[in-house]
C-alpha atoms as a PDB file:
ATOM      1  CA  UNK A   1       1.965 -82.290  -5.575  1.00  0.00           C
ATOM      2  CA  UNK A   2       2.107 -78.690  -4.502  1.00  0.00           C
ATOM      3  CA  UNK A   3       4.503 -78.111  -7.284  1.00  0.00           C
ATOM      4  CA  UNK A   4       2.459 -79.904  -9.773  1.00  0.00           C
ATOM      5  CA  UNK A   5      -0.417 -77.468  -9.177  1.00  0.00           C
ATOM      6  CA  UNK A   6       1.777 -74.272  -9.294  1.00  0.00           C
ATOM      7  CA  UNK A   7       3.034 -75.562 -12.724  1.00  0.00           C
ATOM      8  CA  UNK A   8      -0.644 -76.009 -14.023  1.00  0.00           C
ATOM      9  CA  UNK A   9      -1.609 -72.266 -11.980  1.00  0.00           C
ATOM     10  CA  UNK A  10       1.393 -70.960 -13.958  1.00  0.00           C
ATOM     11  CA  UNK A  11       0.126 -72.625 -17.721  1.00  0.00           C
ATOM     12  CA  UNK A  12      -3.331 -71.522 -17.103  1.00  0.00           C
ATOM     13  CA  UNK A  13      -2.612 -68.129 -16.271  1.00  0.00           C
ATOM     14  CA  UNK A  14      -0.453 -67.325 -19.178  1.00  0.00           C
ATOM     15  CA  UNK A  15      -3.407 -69.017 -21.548  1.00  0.00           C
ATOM     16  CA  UNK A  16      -5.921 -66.840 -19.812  1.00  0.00           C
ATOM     17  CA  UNK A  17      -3.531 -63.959 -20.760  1.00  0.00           C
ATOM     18  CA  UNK A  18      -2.566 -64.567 -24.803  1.00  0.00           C
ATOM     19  CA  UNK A  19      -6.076 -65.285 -25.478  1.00  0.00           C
ATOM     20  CA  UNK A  20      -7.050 -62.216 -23.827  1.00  0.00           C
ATOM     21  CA  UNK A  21      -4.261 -60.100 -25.265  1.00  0.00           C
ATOM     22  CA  UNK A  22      -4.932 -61.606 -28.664  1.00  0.00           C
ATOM     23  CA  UNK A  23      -8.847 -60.726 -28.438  1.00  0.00           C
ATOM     24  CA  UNK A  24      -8.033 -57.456 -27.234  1.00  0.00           C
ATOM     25  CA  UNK A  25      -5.875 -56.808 -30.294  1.00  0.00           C
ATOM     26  CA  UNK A  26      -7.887 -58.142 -32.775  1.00  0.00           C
ATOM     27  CA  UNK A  27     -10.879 -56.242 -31.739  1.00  0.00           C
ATOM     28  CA  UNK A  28      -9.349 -52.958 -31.229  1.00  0.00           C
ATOM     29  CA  UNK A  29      -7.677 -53.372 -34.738  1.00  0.00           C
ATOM     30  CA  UNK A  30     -11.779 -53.240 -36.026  1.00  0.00           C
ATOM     31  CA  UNK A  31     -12.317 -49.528 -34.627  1.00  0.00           C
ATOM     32  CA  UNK A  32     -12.055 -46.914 -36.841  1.00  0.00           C
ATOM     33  CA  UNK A  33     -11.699 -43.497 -35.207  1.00  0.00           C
ATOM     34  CA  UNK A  34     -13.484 -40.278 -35.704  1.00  0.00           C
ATOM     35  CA  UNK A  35     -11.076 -38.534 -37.212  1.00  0.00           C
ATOM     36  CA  UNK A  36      -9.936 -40.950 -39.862  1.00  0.00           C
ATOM     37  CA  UNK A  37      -9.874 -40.108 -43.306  1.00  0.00           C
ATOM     38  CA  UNK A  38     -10.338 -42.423 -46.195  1.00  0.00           C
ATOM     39  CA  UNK A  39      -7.743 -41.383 -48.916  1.00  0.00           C
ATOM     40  CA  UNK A  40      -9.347 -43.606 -51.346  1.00  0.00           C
ATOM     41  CA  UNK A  41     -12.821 -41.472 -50.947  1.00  0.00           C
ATOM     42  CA  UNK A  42     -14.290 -38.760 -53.976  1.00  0.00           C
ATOM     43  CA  UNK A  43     -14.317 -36.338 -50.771  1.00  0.00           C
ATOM     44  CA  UNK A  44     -10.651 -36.291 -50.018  1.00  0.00           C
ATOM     45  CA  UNK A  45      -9.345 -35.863 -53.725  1.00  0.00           C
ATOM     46  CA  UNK A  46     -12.221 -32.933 -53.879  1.00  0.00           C
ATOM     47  CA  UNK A  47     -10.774 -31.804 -50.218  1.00  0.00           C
ATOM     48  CA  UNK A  48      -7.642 -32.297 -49.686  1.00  0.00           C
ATOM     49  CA  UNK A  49      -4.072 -32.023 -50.956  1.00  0.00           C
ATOM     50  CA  UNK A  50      -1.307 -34.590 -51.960  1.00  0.00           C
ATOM     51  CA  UNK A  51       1.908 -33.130 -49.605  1.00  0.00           C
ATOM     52  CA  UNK A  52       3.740 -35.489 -50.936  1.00  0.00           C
ATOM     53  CA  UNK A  53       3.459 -33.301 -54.406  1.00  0.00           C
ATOM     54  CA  UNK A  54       4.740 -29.829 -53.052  1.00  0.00           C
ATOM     55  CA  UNK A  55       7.962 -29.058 -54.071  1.00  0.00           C
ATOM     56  CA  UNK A  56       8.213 -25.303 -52.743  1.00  0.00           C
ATOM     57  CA  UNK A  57       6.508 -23.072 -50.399  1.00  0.00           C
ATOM     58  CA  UNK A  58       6.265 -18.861 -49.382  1.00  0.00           C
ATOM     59  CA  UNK A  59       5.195 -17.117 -46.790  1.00  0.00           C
ATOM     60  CA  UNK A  60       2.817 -14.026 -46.807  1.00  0.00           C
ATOM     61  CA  UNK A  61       2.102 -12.548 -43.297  1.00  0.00           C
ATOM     62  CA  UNK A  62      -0.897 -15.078 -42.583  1.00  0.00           C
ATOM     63  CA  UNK A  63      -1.007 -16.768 -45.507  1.00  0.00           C
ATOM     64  CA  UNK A  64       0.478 -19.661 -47.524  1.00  0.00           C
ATOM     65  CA  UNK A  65       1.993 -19.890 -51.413  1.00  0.00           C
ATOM     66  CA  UNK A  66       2.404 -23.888 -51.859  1.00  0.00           C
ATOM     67  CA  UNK A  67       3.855 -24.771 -55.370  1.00  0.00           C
ATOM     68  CA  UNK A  68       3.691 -28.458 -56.495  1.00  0.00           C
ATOM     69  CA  UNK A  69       5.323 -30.600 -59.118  1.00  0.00           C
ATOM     70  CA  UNK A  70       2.642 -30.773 -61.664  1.00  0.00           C
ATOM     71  CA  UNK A  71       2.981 -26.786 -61.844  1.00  0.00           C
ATOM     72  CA  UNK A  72      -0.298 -26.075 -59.722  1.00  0.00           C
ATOM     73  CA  UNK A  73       0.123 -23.459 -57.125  1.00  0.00           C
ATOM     74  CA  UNK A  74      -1.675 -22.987 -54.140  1.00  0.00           C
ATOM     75  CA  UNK A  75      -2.618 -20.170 -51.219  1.00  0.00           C
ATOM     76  CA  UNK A  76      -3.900 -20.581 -48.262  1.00  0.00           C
ATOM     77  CA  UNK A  77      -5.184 -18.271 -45.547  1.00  0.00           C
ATOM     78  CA  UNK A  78      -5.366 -18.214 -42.432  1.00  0.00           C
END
């Protein structure tokens, strides 16, 4: 009997814990964070750079020469 009831103590627990890990993943999945970015947005292609694109870079003191495939050439300060 006793070990009947440590058996069912045992099942029920582990439900109790999938369902709540599963609920706790599927929720968390849903927030979107404050710094996140949509690359699919007019703002980031009028904002923001393709790295994947650069091909060469140079240095200057504080600044930045980045060079990309297309032939486009950028500096950046800082």
């Amino acid at each position: 009997m006793k070990r009947t009831v440590k058996t069912f103590g045992v099942i029920a627990i582990m439900g109790i814990m999938l369902t709540g890990a599963y609920f706790m993943g599927t929720t968390k999945a849903s927030v979107v964070p404050d710094g996140y970015i949509d690359g699919t947005s007019e703002e980031f292609y009028n904002n923001y750079m393709d790295m994947r694109n650069v091909t060469d870079f140079e240095t200057y003191g504080n600044g930045l020469q980045l060079y990309c495939n297309d032939g486009n050439g950028y500096y950046w300060e800082r």
